[in-house]
N, C-alpha and C. Protein backbone atom coordinates (compact mmCIF):
# COMPACT_ATOMS: atom_id res chain seq x y z
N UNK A 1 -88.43 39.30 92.37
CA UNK A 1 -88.20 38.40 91.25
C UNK A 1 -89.04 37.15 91.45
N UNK A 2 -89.54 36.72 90.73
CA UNK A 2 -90.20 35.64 90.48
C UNK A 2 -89.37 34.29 90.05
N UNK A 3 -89.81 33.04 90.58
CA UNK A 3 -89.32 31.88 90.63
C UNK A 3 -89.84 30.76 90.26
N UNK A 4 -90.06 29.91 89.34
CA UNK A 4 -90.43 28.50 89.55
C UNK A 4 -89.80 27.42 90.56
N UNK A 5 -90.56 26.90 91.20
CA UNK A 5 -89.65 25.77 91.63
C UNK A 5 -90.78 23.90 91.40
N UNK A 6 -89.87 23.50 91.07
CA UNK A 6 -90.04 22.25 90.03
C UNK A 6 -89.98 21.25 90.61
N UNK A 7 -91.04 20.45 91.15
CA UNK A 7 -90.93 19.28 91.66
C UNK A 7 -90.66 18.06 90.69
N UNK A 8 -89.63 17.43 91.09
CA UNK A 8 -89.36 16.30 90.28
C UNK A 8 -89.31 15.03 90.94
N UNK A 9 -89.98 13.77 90.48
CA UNK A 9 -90.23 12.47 91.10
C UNK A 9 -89.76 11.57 89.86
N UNK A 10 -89.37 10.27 90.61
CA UNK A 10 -88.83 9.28 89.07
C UNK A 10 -88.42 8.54 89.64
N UNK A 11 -87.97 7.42 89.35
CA UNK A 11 -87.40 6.06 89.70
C UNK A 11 -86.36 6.23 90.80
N UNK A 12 -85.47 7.57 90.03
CA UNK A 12 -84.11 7.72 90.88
C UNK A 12 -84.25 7.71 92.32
N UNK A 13 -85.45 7.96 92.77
CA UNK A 13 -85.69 8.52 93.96
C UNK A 13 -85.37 7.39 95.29
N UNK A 14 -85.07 7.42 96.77
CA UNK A 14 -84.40 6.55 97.25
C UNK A 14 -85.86 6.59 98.11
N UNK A 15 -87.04 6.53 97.74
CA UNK A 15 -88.45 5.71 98.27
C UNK A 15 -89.26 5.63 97.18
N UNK A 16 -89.87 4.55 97.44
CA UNK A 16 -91.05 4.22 97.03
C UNK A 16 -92.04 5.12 96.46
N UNK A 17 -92.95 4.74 95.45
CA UNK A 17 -93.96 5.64 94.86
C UNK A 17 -94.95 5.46 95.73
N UNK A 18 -95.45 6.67 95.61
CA UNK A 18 -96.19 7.63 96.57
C UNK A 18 -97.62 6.42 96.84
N UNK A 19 -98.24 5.63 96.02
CA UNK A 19 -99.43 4.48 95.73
C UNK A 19 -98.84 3.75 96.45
N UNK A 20 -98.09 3.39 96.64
CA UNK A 20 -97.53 2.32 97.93
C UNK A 20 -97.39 2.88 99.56
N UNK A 21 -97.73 4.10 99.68
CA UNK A 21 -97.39 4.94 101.06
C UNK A 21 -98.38 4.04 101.74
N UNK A 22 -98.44 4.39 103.33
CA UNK A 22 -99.55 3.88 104.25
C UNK A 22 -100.14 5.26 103.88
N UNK A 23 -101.84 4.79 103.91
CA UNK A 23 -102.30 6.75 104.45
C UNK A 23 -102.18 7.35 105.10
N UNK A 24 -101.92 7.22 105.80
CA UNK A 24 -101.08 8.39 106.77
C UNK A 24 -99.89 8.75 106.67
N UNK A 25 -99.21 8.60 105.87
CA UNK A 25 -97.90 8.95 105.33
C UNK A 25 -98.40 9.33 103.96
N UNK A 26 -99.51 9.47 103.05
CA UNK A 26 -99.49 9.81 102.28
C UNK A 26 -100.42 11.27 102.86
N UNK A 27 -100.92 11.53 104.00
CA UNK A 27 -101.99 12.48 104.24
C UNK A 27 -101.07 13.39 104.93
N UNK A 28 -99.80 12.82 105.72
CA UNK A 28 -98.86 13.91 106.44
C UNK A 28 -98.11 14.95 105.16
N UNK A 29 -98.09 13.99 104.00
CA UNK A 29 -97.11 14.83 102.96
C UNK A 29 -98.31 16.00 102.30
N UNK A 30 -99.50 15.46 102.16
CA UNK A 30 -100.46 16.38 101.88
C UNK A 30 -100.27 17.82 102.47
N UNK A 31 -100.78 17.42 103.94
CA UNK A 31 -100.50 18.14 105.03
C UNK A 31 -99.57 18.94 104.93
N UNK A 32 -98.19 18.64 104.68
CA UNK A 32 -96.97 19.33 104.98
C UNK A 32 -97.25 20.13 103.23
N UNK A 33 -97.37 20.07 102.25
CA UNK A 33 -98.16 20.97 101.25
C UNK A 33 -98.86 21.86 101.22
N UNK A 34 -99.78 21.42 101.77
CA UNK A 34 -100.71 22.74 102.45
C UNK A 34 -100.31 23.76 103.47
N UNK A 35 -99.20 23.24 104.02
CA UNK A 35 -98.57 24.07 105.51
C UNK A 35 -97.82 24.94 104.77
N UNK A 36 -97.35 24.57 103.75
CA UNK A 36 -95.72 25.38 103.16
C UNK A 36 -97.25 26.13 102.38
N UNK A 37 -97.81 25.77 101.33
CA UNK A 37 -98.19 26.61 100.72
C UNK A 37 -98.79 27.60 101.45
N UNK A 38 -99.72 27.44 103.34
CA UNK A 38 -100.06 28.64 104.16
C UNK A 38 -98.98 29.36 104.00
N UNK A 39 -98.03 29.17 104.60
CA UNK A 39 -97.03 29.87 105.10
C UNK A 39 -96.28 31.10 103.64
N UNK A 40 -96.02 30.42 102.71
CA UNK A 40 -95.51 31.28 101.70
C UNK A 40 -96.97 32.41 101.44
N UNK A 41 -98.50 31.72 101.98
CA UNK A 41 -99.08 32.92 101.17
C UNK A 41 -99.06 34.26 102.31
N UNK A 42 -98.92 33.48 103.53
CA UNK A 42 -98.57 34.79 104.89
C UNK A 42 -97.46 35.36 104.48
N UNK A 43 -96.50 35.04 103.86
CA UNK A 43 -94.97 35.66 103.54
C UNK A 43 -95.52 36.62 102.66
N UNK A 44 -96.15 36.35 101.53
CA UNK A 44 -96.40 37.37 100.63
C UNK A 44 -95.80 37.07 99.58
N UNK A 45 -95.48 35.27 99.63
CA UNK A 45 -94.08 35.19 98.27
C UNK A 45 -95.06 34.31 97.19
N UNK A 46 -95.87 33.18 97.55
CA UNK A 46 -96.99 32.38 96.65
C UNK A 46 -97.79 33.42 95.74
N UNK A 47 -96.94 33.33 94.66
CA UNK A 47 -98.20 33.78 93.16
C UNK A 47 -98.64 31.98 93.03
N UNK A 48 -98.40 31.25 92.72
CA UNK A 48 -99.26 30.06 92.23
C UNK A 48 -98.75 28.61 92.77
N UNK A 49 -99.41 27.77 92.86
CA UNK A 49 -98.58 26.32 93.17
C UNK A 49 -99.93 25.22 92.65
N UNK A 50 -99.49 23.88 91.89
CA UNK A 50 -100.42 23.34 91.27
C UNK A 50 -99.70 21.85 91.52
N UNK A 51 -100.54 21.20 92.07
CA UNK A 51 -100.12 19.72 91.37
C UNK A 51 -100.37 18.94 90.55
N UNK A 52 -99.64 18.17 89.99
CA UNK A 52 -100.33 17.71 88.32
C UNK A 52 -100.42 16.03 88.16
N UNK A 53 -101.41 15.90 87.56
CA UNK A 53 -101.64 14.71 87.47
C UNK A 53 -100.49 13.56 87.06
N UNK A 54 -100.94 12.35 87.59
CA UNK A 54 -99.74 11.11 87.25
C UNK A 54 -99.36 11.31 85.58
N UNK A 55 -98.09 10.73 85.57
CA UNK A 55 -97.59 11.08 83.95
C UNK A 55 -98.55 10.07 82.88
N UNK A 56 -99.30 8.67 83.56
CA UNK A 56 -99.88 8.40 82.69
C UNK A 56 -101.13 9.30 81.71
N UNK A 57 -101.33 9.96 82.81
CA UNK A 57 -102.41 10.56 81.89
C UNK A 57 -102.01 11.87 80.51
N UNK A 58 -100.95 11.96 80.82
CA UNK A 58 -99.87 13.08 80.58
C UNK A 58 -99.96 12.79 78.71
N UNK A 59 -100.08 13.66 77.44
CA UNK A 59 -100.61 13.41 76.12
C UNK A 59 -98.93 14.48 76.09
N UNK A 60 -98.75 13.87 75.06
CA UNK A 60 -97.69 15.24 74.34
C UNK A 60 -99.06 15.67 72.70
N UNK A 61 -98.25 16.78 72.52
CA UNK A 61 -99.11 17.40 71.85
C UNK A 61 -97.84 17.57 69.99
N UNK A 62 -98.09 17.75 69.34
CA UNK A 62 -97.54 18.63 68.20
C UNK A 62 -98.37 18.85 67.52
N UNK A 63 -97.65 20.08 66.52
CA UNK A 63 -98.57 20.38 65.25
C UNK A 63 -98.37 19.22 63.98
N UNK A 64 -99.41 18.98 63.48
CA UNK A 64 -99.31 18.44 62.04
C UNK A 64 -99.56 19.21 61.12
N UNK A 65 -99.66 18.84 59.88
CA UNK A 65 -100.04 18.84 58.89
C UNK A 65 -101.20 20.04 58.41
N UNK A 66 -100.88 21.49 58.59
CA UNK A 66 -101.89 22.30 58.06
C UNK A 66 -102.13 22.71 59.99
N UNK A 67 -101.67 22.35 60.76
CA UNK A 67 -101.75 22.64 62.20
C UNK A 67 -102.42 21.90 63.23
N UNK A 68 -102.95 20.43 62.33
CA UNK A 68 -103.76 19.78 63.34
C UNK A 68 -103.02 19.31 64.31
N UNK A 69 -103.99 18.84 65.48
CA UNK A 69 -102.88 18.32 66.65
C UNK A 69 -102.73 17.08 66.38
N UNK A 70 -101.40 16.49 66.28
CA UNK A 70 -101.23 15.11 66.76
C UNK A 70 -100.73 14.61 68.32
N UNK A 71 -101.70 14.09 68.45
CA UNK A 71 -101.44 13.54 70.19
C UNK A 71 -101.04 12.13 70.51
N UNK A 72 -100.37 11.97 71.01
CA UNK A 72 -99.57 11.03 71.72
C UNK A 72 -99.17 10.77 73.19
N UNK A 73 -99.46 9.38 73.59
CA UNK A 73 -99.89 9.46 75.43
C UNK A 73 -97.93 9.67 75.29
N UNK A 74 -97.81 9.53 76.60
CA UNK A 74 -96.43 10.18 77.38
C UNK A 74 -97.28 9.87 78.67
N UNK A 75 -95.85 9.93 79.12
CA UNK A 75 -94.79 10.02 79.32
C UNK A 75 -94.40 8.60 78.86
N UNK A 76 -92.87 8.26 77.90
CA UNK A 76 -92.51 7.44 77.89
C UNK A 76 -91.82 6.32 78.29
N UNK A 77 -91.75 5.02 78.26
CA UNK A 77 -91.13 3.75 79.44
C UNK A 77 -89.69 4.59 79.50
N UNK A 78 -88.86 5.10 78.55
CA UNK A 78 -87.76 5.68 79.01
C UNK A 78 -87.25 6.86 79.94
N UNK A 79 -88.58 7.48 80.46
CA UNK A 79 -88.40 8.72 81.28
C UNK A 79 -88.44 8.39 82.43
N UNK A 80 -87.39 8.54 83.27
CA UNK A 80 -87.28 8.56 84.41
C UNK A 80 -87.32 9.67 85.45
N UNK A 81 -87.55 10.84 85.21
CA UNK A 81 -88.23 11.39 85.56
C UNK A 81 -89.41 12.03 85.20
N UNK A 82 -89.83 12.74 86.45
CA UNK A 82 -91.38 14.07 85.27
C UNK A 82 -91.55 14.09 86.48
N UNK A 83 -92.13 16.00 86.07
CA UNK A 83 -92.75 16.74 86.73
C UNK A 83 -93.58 16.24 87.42
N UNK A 84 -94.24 16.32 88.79
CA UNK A 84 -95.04 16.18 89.29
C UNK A 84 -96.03 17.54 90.25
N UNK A 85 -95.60 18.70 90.17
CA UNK A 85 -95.81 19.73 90.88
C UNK A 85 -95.00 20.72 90.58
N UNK A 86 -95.43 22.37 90.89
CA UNK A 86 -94.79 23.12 90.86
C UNK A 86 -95.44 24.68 91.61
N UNK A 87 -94.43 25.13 92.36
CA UNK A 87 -94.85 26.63 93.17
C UNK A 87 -94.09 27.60 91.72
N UNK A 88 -95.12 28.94 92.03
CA UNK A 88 -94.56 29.90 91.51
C UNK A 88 -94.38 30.81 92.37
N UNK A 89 -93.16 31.48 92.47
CA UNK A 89 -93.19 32.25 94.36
C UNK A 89 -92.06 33.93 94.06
N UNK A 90 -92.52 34.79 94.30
CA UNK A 90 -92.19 35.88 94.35
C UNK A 90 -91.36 36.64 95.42
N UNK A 91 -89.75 36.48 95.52
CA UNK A 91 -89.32 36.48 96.80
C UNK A 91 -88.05 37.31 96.40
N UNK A 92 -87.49 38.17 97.22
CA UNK A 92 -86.46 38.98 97.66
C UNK A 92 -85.35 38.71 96.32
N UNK A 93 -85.05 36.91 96.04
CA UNK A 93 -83.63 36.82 95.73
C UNK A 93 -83.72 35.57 95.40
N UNK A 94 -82.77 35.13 94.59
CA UNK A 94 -82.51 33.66 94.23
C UNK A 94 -82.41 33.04 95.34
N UNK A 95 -81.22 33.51 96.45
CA UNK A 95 -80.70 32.69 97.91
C UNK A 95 -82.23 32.19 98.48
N UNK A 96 -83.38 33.41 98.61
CA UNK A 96 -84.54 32.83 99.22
C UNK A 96 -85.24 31.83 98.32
N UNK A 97 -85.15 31.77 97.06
CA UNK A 97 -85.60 30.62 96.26
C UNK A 97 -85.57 29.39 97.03
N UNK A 98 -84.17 29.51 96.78
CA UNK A 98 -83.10 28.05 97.19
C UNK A 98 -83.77 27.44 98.48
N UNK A 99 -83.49 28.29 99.03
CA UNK A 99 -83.99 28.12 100.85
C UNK A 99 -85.48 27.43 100.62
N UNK A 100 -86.44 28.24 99.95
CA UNK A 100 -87.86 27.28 100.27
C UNK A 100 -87.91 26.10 98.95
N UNK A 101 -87.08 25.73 98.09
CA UNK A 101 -86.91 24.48 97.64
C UNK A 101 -86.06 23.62 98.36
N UNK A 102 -85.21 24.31 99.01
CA UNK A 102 -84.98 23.22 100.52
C UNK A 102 -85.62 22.70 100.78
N UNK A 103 -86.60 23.45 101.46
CA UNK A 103 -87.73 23.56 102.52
C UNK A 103 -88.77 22.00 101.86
N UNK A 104 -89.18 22.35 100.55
CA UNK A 104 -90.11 21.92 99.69
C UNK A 104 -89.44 20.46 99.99
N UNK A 105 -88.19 20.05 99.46
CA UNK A 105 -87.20 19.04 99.08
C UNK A 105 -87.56 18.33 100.79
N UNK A 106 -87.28 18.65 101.66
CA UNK A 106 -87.68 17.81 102.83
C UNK A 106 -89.21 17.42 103.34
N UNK A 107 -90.09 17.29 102.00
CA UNK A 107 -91.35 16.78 102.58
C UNK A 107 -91.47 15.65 103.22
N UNK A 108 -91.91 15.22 103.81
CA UNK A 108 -92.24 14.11 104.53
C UNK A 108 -92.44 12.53 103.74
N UNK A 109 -91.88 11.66 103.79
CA UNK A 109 -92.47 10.58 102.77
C UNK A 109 -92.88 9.16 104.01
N UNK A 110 -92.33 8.14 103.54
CA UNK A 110 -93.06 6.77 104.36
C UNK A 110 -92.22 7.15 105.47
N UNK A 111 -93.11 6.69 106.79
CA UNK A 111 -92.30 7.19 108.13
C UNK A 111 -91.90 8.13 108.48
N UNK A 112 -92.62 8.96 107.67
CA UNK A 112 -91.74 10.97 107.81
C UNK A 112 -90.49 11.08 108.11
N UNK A 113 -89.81 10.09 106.70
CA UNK A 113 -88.56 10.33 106.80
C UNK A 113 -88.77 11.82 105.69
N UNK A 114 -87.96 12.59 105.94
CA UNK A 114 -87.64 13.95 105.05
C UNK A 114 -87.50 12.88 103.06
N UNK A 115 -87.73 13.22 102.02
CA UNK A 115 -87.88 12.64 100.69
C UNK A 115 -86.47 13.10 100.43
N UNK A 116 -85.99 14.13 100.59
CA UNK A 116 -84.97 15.67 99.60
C UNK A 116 -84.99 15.14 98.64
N UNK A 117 -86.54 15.17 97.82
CA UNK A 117 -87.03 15.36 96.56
C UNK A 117 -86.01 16.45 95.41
N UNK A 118 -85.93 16.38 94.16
CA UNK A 118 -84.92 17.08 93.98
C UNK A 118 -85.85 18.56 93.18
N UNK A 119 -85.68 19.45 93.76
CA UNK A 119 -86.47 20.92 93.11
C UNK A 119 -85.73 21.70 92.10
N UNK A 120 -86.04 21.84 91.21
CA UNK A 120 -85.29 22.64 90.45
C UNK A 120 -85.60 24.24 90.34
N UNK A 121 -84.65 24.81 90.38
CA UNK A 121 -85.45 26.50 90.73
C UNK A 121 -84.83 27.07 89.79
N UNK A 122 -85.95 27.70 88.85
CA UNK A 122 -85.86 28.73 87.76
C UNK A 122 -86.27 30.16 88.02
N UNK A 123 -85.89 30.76 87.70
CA UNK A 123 -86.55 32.45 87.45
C UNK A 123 -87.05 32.14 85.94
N UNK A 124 -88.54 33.03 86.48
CA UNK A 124 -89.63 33.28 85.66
C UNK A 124 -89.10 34.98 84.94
N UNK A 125 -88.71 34.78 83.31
CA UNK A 125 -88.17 35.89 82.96
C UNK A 125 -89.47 36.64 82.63
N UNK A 126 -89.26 37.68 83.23
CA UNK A 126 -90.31 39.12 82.70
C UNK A 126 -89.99 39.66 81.27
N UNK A 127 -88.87 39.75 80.46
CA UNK A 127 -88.85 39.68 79.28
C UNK A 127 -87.52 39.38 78.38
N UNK A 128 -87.14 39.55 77.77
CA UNK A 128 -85.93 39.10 76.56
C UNK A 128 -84.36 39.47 77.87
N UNK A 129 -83.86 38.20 77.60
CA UNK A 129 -82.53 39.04 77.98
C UNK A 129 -81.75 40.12 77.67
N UNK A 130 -81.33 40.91 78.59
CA UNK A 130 -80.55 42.33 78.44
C UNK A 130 -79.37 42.29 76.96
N UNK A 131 -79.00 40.67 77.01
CA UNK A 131 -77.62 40.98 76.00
C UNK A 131 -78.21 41.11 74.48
N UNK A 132 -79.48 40.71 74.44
CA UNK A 132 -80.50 40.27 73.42
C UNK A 132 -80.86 41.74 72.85
């Protein structure tokens, strides 16, 4: 079964934004990214993992008028959170989900204290639900 797991960053968080780290606390969390993402692709569970740019740059999109796009910057002063990253990971079971958004959730932040960033873990549906 296939999984998203959802990195989420925002005010709520009990450190500091990541532009304020020392570098080396911003290069260990790198680091510890790249380690998890080795490791899941030796497991055999990493189909994809991406990180995404700061929310300023972030446009919402809709359709207008005959289908044109209307664009609009976002993220707004009221969002306190947003996405910042996300693995797509192919593993045994929900329980193993959980376990490497644990895993994910204790990255390293200022002083390599553990973040327990909060991950949200979805299954990626292959098609319509059964009751459907």
């Amino acid at each position: 079964m296939k999984y998203m797991l959802l990195m989420q960053f925002g005010r709520q968080a009990d450190f500091p934004p990541i532009s304020t780290w020392p570098p080396e606390d911003v290069m260990a969390h790198i680091e510890f990214m790249h380690s998890t993402n080795e490791k899941l692709t030796a497991a055999g569970e990493l189909v994809e993992a991406q990180g995404l740019a700061m929310p300023d740059q972030a446009r919402i999109v809709r359709a207008g008028d005959g289908g044109t796009p209307v664009v609009t910057d976002g993220p707004y002063p009221e969002t306190k959170e947003f996405l910042i990253g996300y693995w797509i990971v192919d593993c045994d079971s929900q329980e193993r989900a959980i376990e490497l958004a644990a895993s994910v959730s204790a990255a390293p932040g200022p002083g390599g204290k553990p973040l327990n960033m909060p991950i949200e873990v979805r299954q990626v549906m292959s098609g319509p639900p059964e009751e459907l």
